[in-house]
N, C-alpha and C. Protein backbone atom coordinates (compact mmCIF):
# COMPACT_ATOMS: atom_id res chain seq x y z
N UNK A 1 91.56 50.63 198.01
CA UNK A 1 92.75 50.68 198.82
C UNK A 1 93.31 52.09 198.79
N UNK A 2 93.89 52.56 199.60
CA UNK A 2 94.59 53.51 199.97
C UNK A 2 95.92 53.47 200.83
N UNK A 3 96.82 54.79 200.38
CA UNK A 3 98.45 54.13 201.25
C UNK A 3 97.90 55.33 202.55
N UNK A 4 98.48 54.53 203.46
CA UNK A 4 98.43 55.58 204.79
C UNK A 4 100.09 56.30 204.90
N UNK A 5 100.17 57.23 205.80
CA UNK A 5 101.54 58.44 205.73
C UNK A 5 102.19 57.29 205.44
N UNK A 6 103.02 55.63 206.01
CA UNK A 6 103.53 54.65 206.31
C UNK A 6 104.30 54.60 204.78
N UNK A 7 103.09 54.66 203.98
CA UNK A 7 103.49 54.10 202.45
C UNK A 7 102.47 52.70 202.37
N UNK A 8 102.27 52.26 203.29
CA UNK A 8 101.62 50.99 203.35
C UNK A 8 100.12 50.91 202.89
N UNK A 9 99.72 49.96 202.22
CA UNK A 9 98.30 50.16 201.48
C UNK A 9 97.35 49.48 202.79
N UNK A 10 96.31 50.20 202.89
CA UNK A 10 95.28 49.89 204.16
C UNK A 10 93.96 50.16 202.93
N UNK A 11 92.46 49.18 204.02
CA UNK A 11 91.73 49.21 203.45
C UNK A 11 90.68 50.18 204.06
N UNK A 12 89.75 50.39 203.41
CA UNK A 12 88.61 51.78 203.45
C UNK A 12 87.68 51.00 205.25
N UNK A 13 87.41 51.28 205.72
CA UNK A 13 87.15 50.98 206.59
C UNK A 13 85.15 50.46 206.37
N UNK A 14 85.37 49.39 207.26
CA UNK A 14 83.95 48.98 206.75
C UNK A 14 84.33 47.68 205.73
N UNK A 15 85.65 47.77 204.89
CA UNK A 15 85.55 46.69 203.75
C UNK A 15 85.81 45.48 204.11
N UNK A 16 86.41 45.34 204.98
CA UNK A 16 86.39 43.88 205.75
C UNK A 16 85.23 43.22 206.04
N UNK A 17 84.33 43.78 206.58
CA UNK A 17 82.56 43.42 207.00
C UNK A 17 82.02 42.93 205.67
N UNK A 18 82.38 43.93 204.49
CA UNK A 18 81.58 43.51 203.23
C UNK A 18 82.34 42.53 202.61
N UNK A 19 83.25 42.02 202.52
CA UNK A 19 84.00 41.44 202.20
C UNK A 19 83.42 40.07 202.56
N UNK A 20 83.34 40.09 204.00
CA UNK A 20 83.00 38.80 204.96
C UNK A 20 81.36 38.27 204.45
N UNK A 21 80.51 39.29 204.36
CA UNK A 21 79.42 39.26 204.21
C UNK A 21 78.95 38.87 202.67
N UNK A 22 80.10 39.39 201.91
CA UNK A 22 79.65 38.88 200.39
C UNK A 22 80.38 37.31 200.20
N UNK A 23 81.57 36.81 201.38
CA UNK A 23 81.60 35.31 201.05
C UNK A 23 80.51 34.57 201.34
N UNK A 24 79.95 34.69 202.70
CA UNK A 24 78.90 33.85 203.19
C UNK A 24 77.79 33.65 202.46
N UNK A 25 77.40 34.85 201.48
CA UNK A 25 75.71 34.99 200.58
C UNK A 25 76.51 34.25 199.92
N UNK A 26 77.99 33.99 198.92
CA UNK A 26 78.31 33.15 197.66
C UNK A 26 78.52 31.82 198.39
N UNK A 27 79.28 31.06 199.28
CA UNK A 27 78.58 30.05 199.87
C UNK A 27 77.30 29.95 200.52
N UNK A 28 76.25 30.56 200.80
CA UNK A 28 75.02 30.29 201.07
C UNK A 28 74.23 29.74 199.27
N UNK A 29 75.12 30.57 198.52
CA UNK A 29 74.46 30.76 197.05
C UNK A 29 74.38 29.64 196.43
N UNK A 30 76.09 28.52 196.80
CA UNK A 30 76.32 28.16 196.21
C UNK A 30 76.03 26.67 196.91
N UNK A 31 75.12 26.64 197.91
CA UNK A 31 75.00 25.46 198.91
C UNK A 31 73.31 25.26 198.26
N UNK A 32 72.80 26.19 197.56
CA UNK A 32 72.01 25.92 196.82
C UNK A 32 71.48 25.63 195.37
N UNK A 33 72.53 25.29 195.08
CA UNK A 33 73.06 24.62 193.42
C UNK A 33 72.08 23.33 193.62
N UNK A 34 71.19 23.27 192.31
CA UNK A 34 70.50 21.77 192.47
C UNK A 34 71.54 20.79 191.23
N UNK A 35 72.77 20.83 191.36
CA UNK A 35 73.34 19.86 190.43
C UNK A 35 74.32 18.53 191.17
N UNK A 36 73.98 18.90 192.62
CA UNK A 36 74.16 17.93 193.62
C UNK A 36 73.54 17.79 195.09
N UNK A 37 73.63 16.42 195.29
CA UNK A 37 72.51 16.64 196.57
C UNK A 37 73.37 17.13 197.70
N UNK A 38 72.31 17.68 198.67
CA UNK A 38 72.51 18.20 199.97
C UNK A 38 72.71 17.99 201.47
N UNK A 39 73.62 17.48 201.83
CA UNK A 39 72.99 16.48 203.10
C UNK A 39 72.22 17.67 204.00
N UNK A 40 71.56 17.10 205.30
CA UNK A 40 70.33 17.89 205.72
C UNK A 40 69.03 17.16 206.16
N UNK A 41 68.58 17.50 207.05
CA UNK A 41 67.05 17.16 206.97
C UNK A 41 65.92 17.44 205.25
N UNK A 42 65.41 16.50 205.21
CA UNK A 42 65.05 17.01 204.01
C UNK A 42 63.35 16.42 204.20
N UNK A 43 62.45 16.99 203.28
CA UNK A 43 60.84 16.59 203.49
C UNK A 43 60.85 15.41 202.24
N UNK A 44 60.28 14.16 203.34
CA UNK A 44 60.15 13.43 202.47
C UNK A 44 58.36 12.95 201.69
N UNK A 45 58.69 11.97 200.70
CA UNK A 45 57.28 12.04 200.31
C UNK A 45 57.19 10.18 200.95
N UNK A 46 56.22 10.41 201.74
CA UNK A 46 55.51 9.36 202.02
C UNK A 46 54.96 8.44 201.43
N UNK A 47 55.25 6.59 201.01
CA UNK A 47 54.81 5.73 200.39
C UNK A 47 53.17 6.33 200.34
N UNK A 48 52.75 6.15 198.99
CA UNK A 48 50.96 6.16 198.63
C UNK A 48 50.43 4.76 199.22
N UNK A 49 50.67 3.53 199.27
CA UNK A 49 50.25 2.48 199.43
C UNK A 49 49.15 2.17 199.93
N UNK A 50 48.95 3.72 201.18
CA UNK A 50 47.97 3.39 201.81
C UNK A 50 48.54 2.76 203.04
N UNK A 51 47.69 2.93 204.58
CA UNK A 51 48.25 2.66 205.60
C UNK A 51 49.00 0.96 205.79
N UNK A 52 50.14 1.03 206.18
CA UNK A 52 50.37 -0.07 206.69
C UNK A 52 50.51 -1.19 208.05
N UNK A 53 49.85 -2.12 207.89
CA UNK A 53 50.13 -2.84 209.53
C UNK A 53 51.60 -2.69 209.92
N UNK A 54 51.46 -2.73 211.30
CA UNK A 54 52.92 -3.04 212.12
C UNK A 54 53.35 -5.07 211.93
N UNK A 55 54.15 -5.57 211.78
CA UNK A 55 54.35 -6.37 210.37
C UNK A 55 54.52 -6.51 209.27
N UNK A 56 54.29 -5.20 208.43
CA UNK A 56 54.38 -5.54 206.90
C UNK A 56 55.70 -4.57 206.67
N UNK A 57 56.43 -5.26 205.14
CA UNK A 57 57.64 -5.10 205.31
C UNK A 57 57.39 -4.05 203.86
N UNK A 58 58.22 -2.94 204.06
CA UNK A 58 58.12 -1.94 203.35
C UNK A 58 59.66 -1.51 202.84
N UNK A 59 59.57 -0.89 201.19
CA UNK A 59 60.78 -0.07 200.73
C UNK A 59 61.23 1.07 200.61
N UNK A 60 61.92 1.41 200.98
CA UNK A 60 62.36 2.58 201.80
C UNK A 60 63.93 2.98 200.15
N UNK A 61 63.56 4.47 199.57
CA UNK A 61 64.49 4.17 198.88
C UNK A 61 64.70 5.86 198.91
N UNK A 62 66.50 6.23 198.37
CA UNK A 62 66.80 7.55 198.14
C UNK A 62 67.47 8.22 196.89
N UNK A 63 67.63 9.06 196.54
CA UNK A 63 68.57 9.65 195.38
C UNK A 63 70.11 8.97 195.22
N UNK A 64 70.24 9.12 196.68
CA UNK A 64 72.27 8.04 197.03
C UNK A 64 72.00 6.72 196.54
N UNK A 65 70.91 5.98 196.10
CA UNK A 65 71.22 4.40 195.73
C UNK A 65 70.73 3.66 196.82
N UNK A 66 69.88 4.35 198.05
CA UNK A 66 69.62 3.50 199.34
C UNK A 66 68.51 2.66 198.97
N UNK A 67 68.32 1.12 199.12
CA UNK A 67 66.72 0.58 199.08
C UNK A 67 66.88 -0.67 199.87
N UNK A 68 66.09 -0.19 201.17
CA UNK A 68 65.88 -0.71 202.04
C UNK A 68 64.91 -1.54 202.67
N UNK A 69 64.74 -2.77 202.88
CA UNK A 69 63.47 -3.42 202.79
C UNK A 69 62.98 -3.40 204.46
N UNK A 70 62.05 -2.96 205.46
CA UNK A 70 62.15 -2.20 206.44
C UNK A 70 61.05 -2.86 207.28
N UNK A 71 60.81 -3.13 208.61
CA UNK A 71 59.86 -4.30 209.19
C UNK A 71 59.73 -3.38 210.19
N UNK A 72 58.46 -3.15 210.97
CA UNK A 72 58.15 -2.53 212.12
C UNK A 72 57.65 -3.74 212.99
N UNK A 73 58.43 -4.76 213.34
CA UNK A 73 58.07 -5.89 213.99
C UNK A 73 57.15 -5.76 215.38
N UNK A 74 57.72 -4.80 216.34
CA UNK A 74 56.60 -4.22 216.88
C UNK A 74 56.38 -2.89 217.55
N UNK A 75 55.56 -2.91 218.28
CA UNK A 75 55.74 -1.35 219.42
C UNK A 75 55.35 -1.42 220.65
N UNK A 76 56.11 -1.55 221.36
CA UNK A 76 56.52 -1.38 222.84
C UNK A 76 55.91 -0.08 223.50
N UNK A 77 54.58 -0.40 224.70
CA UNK A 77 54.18 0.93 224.71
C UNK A 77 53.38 0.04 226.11
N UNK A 78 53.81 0.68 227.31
CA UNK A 78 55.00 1.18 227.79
C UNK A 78 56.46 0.16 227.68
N UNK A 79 57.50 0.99 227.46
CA UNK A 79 58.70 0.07 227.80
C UNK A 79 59.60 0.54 229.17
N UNK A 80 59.91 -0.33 229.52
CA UNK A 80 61.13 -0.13 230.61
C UNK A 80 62.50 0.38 230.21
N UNK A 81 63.04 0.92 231.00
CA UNK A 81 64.22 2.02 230.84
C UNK A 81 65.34 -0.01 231.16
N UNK A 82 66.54 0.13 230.23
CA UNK A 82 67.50 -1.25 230.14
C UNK A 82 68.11 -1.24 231.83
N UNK A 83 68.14 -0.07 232.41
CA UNK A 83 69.00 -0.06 233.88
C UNK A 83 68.90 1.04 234.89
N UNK A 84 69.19 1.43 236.24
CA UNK A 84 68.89 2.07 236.76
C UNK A 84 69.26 3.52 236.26
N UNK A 85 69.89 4.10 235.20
CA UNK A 85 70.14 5.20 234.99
C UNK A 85 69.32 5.50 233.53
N UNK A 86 68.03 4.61 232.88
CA UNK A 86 67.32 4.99 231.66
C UNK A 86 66.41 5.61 232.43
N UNK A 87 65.99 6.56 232.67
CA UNK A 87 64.46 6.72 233.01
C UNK A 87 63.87 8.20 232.35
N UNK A 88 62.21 7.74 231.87
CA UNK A 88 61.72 9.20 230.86
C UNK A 88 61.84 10.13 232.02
N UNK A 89 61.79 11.29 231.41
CA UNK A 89 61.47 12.49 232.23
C UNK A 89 60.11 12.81 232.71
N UNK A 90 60.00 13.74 233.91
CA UNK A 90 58.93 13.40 234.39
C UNK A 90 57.45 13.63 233.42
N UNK A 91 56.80 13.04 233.48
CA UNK A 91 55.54 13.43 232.88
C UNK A 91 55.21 12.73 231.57
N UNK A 92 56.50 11.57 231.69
CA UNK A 92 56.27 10.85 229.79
C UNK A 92 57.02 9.18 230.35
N UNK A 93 56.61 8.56 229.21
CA UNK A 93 57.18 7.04 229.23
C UNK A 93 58.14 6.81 227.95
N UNK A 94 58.67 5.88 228.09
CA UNK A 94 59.33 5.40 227.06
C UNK A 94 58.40 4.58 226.03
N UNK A 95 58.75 4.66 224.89
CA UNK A 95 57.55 4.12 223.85
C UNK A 95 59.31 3.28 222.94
N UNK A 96 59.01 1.67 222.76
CA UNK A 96 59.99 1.41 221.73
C UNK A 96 59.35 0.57 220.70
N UNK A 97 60.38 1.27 219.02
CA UNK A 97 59.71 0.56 218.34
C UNK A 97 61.14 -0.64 217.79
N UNK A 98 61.08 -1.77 217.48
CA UNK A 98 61.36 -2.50 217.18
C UNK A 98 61.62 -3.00 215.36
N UNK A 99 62.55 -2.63 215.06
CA UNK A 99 62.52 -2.69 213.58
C UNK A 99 63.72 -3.62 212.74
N UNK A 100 63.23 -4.26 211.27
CA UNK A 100 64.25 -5.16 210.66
C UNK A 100 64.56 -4.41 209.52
N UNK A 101 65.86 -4.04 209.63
CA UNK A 101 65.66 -3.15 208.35
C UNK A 101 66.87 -4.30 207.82
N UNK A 102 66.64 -4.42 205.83
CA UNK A 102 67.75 -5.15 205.44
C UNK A 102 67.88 -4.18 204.02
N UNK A 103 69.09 -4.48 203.76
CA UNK A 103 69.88 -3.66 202.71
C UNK A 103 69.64 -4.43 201.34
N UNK A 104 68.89 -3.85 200.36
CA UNK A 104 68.48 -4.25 199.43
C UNK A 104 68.80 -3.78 198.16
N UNK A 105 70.06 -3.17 198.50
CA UNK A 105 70.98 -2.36 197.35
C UNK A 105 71.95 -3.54 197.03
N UNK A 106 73.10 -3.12 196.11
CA UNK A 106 74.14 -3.73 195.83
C UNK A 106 75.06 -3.33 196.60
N UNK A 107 75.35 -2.24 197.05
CA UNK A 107 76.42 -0.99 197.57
C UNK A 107 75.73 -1.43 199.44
N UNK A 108 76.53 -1.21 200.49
CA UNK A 108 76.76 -1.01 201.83
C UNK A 108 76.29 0.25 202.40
N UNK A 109 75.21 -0.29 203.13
CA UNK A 109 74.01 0.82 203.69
C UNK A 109 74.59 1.32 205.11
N UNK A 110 75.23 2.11 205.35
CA UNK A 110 75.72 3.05 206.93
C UNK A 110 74.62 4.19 206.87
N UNK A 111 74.21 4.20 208.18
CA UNK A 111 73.24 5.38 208.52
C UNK A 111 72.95 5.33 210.09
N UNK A 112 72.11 6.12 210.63
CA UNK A 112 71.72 5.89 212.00
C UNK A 112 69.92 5.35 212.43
N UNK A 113 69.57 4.43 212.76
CA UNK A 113 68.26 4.21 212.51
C UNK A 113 67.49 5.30 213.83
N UNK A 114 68.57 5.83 214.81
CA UNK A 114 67.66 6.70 215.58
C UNK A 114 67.51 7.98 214.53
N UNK A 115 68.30 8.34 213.63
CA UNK A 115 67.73 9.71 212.88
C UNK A 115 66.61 9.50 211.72
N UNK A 116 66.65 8.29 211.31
CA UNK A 116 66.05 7.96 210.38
C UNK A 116 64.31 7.42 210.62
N UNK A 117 64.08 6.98 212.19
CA UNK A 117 63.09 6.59 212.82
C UNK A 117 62.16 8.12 213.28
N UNK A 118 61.07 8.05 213.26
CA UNK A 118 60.27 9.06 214.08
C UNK A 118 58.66 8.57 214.65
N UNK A 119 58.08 9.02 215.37
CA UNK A 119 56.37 8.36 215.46
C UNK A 119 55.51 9.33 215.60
N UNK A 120 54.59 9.16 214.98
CA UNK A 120 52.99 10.61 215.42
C UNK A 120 52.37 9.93 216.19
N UNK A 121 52.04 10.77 217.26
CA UNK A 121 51.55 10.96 217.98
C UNK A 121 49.79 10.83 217.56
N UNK A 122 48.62 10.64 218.39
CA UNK A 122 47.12 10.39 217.89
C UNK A 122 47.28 12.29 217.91
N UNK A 123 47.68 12.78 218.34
CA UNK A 123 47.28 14.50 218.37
C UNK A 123 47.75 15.06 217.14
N UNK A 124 48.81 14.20 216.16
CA UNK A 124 49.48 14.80 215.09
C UNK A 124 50.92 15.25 215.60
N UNK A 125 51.25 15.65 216.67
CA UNK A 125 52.62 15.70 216.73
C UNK A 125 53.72 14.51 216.37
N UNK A 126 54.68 14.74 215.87
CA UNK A 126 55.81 14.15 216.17
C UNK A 126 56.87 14.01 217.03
N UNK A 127 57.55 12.74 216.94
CA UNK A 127 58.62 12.67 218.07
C UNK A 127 59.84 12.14 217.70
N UNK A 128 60.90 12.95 217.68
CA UNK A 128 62.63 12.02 217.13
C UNK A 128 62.76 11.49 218.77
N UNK A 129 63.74 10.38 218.21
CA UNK A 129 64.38 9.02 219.24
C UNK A 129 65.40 10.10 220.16
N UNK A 130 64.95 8.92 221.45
CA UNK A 130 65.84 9.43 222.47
C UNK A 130 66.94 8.50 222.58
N UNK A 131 67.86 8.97 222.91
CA UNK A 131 68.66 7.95 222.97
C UNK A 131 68.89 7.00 224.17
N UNK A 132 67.88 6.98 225.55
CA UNK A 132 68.13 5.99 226.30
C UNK A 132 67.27 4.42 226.12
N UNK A 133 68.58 3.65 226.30
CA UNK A 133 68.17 2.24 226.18
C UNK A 133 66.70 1.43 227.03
N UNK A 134 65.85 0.78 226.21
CA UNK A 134 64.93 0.18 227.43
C UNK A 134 65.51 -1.26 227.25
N UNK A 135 64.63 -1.90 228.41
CA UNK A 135 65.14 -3.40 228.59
C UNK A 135 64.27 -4.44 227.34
N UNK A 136 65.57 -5.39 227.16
CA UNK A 136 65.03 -6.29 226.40
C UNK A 136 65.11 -6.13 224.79
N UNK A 137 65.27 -5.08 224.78
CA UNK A 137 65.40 -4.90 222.83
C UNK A 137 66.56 -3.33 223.06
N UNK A 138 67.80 -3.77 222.06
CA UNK A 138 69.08 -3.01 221.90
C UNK A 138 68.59 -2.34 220.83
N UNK A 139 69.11 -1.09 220.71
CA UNK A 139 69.13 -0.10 219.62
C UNK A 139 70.79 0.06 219.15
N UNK A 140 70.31 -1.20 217.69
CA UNK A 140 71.46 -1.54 217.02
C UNK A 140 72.86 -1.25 217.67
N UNK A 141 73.74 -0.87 217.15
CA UNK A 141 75.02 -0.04 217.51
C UNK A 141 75.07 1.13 217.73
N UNK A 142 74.14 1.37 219.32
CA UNK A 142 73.86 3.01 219.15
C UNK A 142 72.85 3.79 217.94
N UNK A 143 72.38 2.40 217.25
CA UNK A 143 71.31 3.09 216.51
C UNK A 143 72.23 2.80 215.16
N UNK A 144 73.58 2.83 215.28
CA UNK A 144 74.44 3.11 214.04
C UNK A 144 74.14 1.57 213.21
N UNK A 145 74.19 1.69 211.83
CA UNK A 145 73.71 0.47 211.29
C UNK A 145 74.71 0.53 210.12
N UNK A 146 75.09 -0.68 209.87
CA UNK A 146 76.23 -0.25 208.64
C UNK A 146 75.74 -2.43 208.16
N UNK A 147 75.39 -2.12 206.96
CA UNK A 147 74.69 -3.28 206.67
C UNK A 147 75.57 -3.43 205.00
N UNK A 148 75.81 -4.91 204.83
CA UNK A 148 76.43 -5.39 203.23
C UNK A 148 75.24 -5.73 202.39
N UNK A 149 75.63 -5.87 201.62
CA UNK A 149 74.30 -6.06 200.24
C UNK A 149 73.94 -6.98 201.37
N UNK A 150 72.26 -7.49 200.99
CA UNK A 150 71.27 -8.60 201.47
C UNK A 150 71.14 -8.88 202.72
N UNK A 151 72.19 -8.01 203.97
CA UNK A 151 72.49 -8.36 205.12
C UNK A 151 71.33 -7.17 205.84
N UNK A 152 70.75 -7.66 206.96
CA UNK A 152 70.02 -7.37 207.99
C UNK A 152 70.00 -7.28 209.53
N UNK A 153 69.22 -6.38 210.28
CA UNK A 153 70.08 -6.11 211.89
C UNK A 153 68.38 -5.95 212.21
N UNK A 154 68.30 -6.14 213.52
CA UNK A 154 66.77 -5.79 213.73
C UNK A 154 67.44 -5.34 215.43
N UNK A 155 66.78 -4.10 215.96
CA UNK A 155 67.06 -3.21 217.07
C UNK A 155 65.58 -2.46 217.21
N UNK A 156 65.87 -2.05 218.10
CA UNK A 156 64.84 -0.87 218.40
C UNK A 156 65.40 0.49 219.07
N UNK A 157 64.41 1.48 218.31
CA UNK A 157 64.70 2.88 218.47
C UNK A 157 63.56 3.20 219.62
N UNK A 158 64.17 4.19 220.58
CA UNK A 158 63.08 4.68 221.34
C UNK A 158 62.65 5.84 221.76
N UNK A 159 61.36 5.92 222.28
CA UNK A 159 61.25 7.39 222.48
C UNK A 159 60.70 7.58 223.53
N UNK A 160 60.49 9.50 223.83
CA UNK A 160 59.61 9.27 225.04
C UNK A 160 58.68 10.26 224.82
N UNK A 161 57.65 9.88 225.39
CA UNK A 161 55.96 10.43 224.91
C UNK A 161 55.00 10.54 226.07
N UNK A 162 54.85 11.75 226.33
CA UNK A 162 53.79 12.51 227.35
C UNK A 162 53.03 11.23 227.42
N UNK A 163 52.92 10.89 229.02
CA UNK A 163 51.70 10.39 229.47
C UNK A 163 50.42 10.34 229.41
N UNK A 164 49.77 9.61 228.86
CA UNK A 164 48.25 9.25 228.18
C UNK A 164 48.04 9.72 226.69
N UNK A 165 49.33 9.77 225.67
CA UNK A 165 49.33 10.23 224.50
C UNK A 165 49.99 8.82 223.81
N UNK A 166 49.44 8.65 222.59
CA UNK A 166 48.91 7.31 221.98
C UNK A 166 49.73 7.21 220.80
N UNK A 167 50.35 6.47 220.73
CA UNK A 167 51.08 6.21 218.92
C UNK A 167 50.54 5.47 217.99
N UNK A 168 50.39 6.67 217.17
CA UNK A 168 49.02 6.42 215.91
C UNK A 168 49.84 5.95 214.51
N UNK A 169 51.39 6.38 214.70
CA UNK A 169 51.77 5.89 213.15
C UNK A 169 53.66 5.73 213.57
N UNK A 170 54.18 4.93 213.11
CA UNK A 170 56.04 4.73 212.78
C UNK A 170 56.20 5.27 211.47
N UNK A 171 57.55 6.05 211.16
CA UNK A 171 57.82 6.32 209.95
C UNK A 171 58.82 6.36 209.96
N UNK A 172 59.61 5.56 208.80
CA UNK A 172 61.09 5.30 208.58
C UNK A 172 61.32 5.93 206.70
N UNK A 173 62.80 6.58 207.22
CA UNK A 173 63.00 7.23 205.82
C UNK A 173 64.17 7.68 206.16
N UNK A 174 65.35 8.06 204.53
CA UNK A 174 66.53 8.90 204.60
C UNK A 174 66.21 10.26 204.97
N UNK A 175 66.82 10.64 206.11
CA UNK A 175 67.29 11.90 206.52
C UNK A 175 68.09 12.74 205.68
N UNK A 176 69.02 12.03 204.94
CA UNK A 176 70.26 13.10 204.41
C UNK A 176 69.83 13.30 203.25
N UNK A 177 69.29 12.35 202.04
CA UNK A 177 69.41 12.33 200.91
C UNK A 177 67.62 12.53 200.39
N UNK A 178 67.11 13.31 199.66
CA UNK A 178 65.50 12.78 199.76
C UNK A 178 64.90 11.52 199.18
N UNK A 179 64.08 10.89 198.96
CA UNK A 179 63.54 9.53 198.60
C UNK A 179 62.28 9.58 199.09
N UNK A 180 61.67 8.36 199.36
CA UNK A 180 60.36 7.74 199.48
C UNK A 180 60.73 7.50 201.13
N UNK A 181 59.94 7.85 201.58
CA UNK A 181 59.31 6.83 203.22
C UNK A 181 58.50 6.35 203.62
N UNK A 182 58.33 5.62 204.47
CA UNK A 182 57.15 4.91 204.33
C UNK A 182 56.64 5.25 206.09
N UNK A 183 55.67 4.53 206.43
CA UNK A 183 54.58 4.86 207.63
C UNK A 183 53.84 3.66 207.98
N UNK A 184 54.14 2.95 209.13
CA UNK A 184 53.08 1.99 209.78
C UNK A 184 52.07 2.39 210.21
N UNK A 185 50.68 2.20 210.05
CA UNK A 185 50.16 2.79 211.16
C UNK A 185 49.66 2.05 212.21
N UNK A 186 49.24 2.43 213.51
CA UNK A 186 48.73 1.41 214.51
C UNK A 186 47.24 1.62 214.88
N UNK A 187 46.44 0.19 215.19
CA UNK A 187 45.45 0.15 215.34
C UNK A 187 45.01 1.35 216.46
């Protein structure tokens, strides 16, 4: 610091920038503390089990206390858009998957099953949920799922997937917290 003719203390010019720049690295610093979790996309590790049919009911669990007992009842391929304003964009269809997920904790499971849902593609790509509705199967509350101990909702999440491209696997897992996920795969 320095006084200008005024009497008044002013700062060196430039120190404002560093100033700004040394909070952001100590919250960047400090957003990487492993003594609590992170919300975030996070990489999860995939059930070992070995592939599973579309039918078999799988546990889905995270660091927060989540364990979720999880059903890929089926997959909708092609599906219809729910009304005249769903429709894929040009060059892709709607693909829906159909799922029972039930809360197998003690504690009240809130999450979104469109963030938590994804599918590969036979090429290896992946695909996150779109959010328009097809006919015949609802995606929960907007996807939003807020479940009591032992209680269960079955909806479908959907997506949309380039024309003549094949869904080879479903995979359901926590987004925010890391844990186990698991993977259907399809014949």
């Amino acid at each position: 610091m320095r006084r200008s003719a005024s009497g008044r203390s002013t700062t060196a010019p430039g120190t404002s920038a560093v100033i700004i720049v040394t909070g952001l690295a100590l919250t960047v610093l400090a957003g990487c503390s492993s003594s609590q979790a992170q919300p975030g996309k996070t990489q999860q590790a995939f059930a070992s089990s070995g592939p599973s049919p579309v039918g078999a009911t799988l546990s889905v669990s995270d660091s927060s206390g989540t364990k979720l007992d999880v059903t890929v009842k089926k997959v909708i391929d092609p599906a219809s858009g729910a009304n005249k304003y769903s429709k894929p964009a040009s060059g892709k269809h709607f693909v829906g998957v159909q799922l029972r997920v039930k809360n197998a904790a003690t504690t009240t499971y809130q999450n979104n099953a469109n963030n938590e849902t994804t599918i590969v593609l036979s090429n290896g790509k992946t695909r996150d949920a779109d959010y328009n509705p097809i006919a015949g199967c609802g995606n929960f509350d907007n996807g939003q799922l807020k479940l009591a101990s032992g209680k269960s909702s079955t909806g479908c999440v959907t997506f949309q997937v380039p024309n003549g491209a094949r869904v080879s696997a479903v995979r359901y897992g926590n987004t925010v917290f890391p844990g186990t996920a698991v993977e259907w795969r399809l014949p």
